[in-house]
C-alpha atoms as a PDB file:
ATOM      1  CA  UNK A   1      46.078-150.821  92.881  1.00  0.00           C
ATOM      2  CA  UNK A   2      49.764-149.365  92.838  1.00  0.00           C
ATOM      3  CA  UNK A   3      49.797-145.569  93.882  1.00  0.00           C
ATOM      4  CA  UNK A   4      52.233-143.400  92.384  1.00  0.00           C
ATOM      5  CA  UNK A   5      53.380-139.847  93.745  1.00  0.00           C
ATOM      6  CA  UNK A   6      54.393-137.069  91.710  1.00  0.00           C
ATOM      7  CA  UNK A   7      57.214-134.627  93.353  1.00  0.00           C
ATOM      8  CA  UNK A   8      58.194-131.682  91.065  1.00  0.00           C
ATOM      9  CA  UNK A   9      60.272-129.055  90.686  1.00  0.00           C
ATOM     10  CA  UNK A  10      59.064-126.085  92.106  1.00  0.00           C
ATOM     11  CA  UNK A  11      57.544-122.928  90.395  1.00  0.00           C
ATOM     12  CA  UNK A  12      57.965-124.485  86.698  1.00  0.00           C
ATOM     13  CA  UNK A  13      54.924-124.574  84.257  1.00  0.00           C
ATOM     14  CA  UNK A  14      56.367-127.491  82.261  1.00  0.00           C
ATOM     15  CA  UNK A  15      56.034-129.532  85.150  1.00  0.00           C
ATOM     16  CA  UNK A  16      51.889-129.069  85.253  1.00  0.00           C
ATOM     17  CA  UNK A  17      51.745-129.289  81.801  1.00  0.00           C
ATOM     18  CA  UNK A  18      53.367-132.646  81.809  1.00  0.00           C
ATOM     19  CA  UNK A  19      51.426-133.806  84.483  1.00  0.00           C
ATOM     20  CA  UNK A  20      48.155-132.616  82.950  1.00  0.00           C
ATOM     21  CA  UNK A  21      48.908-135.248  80.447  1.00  0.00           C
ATOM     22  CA  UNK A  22      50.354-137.803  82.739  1.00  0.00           C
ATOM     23  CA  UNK A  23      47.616-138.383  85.347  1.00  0.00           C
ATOM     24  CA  UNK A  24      45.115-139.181  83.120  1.00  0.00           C
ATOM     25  CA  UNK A  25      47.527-141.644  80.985  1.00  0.00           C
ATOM     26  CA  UNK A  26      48.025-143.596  84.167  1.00  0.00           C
ATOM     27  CA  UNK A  27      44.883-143.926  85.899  1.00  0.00           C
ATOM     28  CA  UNK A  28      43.686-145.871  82.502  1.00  0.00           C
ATOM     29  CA  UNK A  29      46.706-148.020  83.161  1.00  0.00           C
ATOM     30  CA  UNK A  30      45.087-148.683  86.711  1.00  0.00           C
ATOM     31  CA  UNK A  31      47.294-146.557  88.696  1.00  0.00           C
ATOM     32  CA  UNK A  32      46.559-144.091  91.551  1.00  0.00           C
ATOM     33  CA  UNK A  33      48.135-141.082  91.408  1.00  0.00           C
ATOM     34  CA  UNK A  34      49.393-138.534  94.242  1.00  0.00           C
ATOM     35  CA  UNK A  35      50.232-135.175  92.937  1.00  0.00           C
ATOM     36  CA  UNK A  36      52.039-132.609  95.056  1.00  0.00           C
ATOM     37  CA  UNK A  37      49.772-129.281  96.141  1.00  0.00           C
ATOM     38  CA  UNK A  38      51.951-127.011  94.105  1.00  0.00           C
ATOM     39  CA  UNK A  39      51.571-128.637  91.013  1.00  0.00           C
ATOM     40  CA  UNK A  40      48.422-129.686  91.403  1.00  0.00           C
ATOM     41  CA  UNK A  41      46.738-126.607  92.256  1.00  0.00           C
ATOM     42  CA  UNK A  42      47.612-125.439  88.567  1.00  0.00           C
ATOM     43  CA  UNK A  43      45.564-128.423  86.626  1.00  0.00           C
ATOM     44  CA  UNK A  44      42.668-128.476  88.916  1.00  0.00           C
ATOM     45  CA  UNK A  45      43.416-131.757  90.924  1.00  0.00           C
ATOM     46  CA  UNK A  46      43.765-132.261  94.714  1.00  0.00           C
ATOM     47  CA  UNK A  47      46.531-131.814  95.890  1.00  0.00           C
ATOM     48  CA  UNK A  48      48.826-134.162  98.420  1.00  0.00           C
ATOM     49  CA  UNK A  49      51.366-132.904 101.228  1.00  0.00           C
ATOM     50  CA  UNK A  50      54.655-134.510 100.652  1.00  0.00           C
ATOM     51  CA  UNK A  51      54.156-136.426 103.794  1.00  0.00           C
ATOM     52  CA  UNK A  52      50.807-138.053 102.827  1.00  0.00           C
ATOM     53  CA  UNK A  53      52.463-138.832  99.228  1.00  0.00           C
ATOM     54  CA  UNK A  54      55.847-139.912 101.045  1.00  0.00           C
ATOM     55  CA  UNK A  55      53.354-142.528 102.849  1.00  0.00           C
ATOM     56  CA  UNK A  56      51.509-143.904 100.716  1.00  0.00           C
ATOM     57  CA  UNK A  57      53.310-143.780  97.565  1.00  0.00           C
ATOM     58  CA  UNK A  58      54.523-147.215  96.063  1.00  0.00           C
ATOM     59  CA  UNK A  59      56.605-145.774  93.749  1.00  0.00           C
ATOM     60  CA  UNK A  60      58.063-141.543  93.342  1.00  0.00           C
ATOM     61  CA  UNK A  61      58.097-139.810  89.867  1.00  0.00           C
ATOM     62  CA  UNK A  62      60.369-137.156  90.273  1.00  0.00           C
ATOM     63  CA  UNK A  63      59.955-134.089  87.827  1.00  0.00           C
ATOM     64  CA  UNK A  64      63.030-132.023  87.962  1.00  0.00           C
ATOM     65  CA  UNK A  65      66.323-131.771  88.377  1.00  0.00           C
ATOM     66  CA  UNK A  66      68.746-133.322  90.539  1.00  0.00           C
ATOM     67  CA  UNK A  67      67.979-130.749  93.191  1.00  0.00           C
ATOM     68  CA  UNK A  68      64.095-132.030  93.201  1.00  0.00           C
ATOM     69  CA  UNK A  69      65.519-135.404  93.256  1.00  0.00           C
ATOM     70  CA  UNK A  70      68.192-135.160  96.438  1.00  0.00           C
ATOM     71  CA  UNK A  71      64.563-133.563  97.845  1.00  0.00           C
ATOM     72  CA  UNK A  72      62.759-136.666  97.276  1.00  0.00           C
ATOM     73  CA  UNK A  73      65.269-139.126  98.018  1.00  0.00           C
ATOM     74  CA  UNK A  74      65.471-137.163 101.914  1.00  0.00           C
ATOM     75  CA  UNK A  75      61.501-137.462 102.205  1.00  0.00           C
ATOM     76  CA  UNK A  76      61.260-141.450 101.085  1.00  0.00           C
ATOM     77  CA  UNK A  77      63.822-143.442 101.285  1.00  0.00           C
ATOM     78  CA  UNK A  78      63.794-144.376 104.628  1.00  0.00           C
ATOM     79  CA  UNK A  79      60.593-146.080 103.565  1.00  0.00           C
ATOM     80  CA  UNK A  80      62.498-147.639 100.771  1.00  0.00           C
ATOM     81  CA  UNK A  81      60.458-146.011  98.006  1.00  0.00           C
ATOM     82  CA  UNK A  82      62.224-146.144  94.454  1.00  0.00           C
ATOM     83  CA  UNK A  83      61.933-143.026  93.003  1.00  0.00           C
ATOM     84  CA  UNK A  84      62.151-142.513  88.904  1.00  0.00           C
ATOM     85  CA  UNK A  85      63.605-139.471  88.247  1.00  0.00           C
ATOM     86  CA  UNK A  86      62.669-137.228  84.891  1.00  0.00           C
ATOM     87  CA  UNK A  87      65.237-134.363  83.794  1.00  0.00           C
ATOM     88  CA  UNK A  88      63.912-130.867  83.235  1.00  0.00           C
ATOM     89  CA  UNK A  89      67.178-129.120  84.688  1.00  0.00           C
ATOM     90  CA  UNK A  90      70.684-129.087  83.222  1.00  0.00           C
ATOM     91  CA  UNK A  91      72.745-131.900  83.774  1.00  0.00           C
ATOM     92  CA  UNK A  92      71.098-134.271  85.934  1.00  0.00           C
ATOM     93  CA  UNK A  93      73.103-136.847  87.345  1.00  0.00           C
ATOM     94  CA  UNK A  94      70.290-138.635  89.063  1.00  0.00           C
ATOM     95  CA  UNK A  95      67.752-137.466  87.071  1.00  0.00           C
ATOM     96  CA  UNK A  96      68.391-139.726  83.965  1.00  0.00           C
ATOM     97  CA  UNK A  97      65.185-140.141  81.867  1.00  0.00           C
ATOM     98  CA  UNK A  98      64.901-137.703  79.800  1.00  0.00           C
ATOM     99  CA  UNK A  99      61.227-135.489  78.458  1.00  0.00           C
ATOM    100  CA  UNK A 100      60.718-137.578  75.615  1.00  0.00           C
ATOM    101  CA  UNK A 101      61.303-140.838  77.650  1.00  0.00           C
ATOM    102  CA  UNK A 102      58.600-140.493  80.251  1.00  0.00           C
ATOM    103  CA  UNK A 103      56.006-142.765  78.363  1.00  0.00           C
ATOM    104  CA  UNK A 104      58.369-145.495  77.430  1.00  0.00           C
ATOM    105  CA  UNK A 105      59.836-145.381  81.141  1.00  0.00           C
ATOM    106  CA  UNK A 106      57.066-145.569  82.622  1.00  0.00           C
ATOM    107  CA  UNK A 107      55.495-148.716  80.289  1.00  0.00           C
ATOM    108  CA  UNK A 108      58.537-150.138  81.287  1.00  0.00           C
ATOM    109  CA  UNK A 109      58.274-149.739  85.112  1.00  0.00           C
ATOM    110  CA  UNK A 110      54.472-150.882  84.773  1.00  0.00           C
ATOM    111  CA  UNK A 111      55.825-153.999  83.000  1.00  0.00           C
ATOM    112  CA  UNK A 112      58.282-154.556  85.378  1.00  0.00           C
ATOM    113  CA  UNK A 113      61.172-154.563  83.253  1.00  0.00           C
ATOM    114  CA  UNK A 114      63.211-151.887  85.170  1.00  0.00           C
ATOM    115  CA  UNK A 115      65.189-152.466  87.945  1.00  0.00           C
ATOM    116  CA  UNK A 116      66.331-150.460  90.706  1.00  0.00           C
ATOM    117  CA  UNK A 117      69.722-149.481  92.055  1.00  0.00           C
ATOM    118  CA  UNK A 118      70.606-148.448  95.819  1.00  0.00           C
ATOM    119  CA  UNK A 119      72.698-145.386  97.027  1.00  0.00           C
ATOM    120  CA  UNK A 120      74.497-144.939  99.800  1.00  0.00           C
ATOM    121  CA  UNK A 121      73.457-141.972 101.890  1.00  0.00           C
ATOM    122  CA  UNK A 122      75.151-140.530 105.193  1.00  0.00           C
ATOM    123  CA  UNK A 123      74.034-139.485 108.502  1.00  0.00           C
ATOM    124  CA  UNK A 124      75.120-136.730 109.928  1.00  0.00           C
ATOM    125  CA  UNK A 125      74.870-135.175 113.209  1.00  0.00           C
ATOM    126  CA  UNK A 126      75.980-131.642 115.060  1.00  0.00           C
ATOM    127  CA  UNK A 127      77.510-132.209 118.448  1.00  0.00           C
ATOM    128  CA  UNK A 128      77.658-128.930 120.668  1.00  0.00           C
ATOM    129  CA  UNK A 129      78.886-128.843 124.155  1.00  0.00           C
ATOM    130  CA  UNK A 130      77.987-132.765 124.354  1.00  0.00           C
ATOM    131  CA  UNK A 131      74.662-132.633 123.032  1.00  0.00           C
ATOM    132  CA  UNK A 132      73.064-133.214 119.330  1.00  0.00           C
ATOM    133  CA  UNK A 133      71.913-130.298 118.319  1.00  0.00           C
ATOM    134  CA  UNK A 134      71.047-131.217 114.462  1.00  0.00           C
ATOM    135  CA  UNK A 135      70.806-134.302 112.524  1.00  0.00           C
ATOM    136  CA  UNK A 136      70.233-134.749 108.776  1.00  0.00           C
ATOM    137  CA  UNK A 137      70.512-137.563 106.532  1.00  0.00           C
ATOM    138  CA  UNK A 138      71.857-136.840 102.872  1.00  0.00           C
ATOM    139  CA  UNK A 139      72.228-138.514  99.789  1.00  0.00           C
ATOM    140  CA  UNK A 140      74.663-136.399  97.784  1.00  0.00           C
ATOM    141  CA  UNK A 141      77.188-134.571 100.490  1.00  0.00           C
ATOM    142  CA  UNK A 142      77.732-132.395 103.295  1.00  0.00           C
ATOM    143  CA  UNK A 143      79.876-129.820 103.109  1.00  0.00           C
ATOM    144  CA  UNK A 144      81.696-127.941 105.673  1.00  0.00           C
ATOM    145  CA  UNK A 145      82.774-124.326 104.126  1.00  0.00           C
ATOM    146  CA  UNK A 146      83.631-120.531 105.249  1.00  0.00           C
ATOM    147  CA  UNK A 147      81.581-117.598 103.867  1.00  0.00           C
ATOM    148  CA  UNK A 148      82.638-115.838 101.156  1.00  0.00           C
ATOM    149  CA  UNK A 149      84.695-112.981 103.656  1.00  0.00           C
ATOM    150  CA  UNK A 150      86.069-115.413 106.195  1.00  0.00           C
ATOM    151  CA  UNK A 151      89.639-116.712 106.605  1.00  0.00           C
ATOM    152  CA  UNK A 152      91.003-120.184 106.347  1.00  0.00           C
ATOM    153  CA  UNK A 153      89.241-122.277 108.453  1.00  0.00           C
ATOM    154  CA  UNK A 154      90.883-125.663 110.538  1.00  0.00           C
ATOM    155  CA  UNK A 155      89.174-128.748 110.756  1.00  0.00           C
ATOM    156  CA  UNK A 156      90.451-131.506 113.134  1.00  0.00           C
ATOM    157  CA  UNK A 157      89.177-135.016 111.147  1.00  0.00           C
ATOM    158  CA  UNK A 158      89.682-138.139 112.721  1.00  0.00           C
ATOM    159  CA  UNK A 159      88.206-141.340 110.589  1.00  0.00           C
ATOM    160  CA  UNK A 160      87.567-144.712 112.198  1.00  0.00           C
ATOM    161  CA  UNK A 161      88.878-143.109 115.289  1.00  0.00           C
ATOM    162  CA  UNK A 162      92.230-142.285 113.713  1.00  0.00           C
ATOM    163  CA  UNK A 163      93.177-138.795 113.522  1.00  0.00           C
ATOM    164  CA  UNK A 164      94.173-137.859 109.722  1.00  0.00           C
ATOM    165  CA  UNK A 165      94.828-134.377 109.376  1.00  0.00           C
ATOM    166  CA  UNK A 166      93.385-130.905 110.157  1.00  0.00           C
ATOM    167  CA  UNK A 167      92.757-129.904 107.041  1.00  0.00           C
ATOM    168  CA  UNK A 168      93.756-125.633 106.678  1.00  0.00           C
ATOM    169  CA  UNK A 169      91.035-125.001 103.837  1.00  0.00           C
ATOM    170  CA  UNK A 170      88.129-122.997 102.605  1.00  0.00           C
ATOM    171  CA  UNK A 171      86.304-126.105 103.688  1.00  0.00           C
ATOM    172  CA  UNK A 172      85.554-129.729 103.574  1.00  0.00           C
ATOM    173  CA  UNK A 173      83.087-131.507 101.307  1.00  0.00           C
ATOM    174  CA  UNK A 174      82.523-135.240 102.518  1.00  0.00           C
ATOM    175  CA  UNK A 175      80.482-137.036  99.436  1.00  0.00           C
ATOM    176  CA  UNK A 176      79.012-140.306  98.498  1.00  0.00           C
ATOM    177  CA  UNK A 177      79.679-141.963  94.913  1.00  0.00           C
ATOM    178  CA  UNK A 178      76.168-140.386  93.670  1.00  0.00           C
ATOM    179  CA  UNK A 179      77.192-136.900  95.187  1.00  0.00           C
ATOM    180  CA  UNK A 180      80.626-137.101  93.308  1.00  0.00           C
ATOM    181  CA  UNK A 181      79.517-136.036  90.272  1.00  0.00           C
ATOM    182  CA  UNK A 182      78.736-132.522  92.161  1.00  0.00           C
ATOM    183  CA  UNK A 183      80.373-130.276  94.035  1.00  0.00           C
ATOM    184  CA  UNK A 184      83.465-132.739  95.034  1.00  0.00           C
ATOM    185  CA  UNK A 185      84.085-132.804  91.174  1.00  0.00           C
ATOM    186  CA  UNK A 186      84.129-129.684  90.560  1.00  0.00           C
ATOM    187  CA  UNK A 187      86.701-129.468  93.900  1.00  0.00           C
ATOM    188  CA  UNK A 188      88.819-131.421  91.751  1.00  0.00           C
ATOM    189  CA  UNK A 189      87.217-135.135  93.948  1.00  0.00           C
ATOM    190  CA  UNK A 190      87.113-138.099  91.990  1.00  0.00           C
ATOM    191  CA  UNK A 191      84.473-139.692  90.171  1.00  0.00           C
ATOM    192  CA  UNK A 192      82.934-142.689  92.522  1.00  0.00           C
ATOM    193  CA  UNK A 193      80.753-145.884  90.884  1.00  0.00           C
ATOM    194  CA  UNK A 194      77.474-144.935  92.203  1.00  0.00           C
ATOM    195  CA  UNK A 195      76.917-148.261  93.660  1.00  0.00           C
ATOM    196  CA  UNK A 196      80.303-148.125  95.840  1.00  0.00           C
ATOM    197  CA  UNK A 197      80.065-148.423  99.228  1.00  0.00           C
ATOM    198  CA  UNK A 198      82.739-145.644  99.702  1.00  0.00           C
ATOM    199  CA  UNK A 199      82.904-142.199 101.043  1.00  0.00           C
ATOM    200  CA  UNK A 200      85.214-139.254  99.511  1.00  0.00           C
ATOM    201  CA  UNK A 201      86.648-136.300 101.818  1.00  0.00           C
ATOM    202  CA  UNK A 202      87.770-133.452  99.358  1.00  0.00           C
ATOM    203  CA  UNK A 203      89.201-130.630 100.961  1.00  0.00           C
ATOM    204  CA  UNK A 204      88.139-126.989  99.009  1.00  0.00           C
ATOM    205  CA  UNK A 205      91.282-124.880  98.256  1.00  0.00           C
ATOM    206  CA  UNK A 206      93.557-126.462 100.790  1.00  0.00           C
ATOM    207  CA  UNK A 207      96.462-124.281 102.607  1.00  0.00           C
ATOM    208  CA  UNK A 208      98.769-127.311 101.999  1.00  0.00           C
ATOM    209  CA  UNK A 209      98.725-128.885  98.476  1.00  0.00           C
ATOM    210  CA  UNK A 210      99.427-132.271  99.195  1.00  0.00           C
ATOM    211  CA  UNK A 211      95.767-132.688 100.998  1.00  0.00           C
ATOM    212  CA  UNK A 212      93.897-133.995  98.478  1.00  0.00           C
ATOM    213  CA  UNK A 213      91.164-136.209  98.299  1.00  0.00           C
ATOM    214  CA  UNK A 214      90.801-139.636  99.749  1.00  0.00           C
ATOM    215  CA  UNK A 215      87.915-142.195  99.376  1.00  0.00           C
ATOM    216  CA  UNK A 216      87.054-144.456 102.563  1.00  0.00           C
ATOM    217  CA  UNK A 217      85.252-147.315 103.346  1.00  0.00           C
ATOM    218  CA  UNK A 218      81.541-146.189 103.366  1.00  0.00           C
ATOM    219  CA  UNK A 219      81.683-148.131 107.279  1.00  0.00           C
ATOM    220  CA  UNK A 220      84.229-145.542 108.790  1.00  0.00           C
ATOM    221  CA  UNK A 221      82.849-143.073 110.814  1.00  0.00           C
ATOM    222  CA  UNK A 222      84.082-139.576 110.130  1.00  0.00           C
ATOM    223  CA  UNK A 223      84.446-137.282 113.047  1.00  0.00           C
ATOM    224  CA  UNK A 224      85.423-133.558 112.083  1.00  0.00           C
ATOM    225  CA  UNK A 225      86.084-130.623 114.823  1.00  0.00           C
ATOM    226  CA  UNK A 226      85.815-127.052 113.906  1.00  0.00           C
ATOM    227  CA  UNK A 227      88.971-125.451 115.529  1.00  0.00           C
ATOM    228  CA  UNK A 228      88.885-121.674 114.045  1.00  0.00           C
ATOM    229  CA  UNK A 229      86.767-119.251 116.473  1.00  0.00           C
ATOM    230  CA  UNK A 230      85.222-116.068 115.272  1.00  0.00           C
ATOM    231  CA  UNK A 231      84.480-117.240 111.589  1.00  0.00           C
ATOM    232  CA  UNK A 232      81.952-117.797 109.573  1.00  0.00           C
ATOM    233  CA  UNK A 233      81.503-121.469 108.907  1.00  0.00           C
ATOM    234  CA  UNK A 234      78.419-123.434 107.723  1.00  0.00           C
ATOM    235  CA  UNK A 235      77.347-126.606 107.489  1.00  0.00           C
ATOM    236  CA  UNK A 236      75.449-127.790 104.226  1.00  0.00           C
ATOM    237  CA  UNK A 237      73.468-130.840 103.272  1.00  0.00           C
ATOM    238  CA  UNK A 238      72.830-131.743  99.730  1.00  0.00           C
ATOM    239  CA  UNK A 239      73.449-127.844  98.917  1.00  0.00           C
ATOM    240  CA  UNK A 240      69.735-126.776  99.890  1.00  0.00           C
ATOM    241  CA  UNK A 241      69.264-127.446 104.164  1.00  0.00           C
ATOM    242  CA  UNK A 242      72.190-126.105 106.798  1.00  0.00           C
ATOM    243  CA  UNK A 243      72.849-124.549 109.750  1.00  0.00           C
ATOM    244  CA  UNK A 244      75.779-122.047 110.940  1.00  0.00           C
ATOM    245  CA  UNK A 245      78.634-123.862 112.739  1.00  0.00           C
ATOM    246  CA  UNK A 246      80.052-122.703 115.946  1.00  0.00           C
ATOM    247  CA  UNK A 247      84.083-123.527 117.481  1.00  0.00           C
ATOM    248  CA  UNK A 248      84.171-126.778 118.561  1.00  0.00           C
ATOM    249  CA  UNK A 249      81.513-128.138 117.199  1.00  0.00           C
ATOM    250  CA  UNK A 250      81.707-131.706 115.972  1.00  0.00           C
ATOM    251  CA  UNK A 251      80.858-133.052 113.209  1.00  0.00           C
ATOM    252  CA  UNK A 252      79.902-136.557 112.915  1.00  0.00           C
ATOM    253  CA  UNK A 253      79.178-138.801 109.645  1.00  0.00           C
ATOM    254  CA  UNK A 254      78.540-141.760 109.123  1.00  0.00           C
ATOM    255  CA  UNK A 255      76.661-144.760 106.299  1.00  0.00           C
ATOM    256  CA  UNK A 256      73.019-144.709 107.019  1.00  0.00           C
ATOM    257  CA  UNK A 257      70.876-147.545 108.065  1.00  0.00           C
ATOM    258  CA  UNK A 258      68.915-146.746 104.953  1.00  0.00           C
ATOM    259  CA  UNK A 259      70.002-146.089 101.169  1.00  0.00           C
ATOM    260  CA  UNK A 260      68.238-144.163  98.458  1.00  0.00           C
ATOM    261  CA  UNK A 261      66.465-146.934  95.873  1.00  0.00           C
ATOM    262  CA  UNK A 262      66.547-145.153  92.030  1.00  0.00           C
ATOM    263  CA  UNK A 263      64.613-146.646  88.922  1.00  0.00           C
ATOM    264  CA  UNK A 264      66.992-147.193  86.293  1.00  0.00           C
ATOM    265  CA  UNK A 265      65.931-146.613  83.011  1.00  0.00           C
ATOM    266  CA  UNK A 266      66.201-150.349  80.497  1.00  0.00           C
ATOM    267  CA  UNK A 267      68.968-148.908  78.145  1.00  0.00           C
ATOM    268  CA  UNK A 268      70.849-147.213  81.096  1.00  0.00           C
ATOM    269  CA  UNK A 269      74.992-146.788  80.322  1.00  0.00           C
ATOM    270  CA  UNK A 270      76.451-144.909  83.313  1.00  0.00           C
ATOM    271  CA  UNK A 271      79.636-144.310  80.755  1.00  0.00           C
ATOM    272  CA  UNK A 272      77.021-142.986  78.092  1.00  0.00           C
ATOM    273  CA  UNK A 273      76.245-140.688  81.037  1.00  0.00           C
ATOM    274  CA  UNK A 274      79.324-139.477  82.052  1.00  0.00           C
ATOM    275  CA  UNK A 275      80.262-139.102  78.145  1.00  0.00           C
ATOM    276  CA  UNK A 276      77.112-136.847  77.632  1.00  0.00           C
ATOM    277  CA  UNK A 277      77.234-134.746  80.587  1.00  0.00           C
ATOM    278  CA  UNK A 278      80.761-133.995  81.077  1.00  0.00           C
ATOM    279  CA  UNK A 279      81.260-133.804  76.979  1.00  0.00           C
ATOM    280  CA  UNK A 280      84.450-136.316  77.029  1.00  0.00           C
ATOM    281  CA  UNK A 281      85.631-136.825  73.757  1.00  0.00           C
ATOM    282  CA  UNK A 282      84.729-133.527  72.356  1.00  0.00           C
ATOM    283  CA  UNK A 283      87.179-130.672  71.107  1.00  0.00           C
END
């Protein structure tokens, strides 16, 4: 029997009502099915820890956004997990089945006729005074910024152990393909392939105008110093987990031994996509 785990977006009725429906639909189809405490709770089921789902899940229906999705991706794929994702949000990137496609999706994945499709995620680690003091492991980007009141900041960034610049910015926003459709876009970072094995560093409002972005080999290691004392800087992974950055720190990326494994719907167009969400050809 296949088990299937249900993540969804948090404090949103439509995701209980569509599970309501959905549980019952599967189990006839022979599945098991893990639903998260939150939702569950609201349609009278048990409820499942996103550990105990995150273990014994075969497969992770994501309801959502691309915000529950870069959560889900963070708790499974190390165990290599594909995760379906469902939009309920705005523009969701990841998230590319739409409401009215969960049935046929899902007929699909039971008759195995989807496939799946790896991401690249990074690693990345906080050195202070020698020692790691955090590590997290991202699918979309970390991002290196000032708070809103706090000057330029200068970041030393060395990649494959070759110094590039120090980049005089409001921050630094190191991305994968899948996170380039985020906030590196909207820095002005260009759209990656999500299946590239690259990395993009886009600098946020740079000092000098000539930094601008530059995609890298997904195998170089990234190694970024914080050189401005008293400021405000912050470290941020996947826009929803950080920590406050100190001088000196050091800030380590790198590809991760594991990648994020997406179910793609049958009829997926990546162009379609990018046509749909970013409204190209419209006037």
């Amino acid at each position: 029997m296949q088990t299937l785990g249900i993540i969804c977006k948090r404090w949103r009725t439509e995701t209980a009502e569509i599970a309501r429906e959905l549980v019952p639909w599967l189990e006839q189809r022979g599945w098991q099915v893990l639903v998260e405490e939150a939702t569950a709770g609201h349609i009278g089921l048990r409820g499942f820890s996103h550990e105990e789902i995150a273990k014994s899940s075969d497969t992770i229906l994501v309801l959502g956004g691309d915000g529950t999705m870069l959560r889900a991706s963070r708790l499974v794929a190390e165990k290599g997990t594909p995760i379906l994702g469902v939009n309920l949000g705005t523009l969701g990137f990841i998230t590319e089945v739409n409401r009215n496609e969960i049935y046929q999706s899902l007929e699909n994945l039971i008759a195995g006729r989807c496939s799946t499709e790896e991401r690249l995620m990074l690693t990345t680690r906080v050195i202070r005074d020698g020692d790691a003091v955090a590590e997290y492991t991202v699918l979309n980007d970390a991002v290196i910024a000032k708070s809103a009141l706090a000057r330029i900041i200068d970041l030393e960034t060395f990649v494959h152990e070759t110094y590039v610049t120090s980049f005089k910015a409001d921050g630094l926003i190191i991305s994968t393909p899948t996170g380039s459709t985020a906030y590196s876009l909207a820095a002005g970072g260009p759209i990656m392939y999500p299946t590239l094995d690259s990395i993009v560093l886009t600098p946020i409002c740079p000092h000098t105008l000539t930094n601008r972005p530059i995609v890298i080999p997904a195998d170089f290691e990234i190694r970024i110093t914080l050189k401005t004392p008293n400021e405000e800087v912050y470290l941020t992974l996947d826009g929803q987990v950080g920590l406050p950055l100190q001088v000196d720190d050091i800030i380590e990326i790198q590809k991760a031994e594991y990648k994020t494994k997406l179910v793609m719907p049958c009829e997926r167009d990546y162009f379609k996509v990018l046509r749909n969400k970013l409204k190209w050809g419209e006037r």
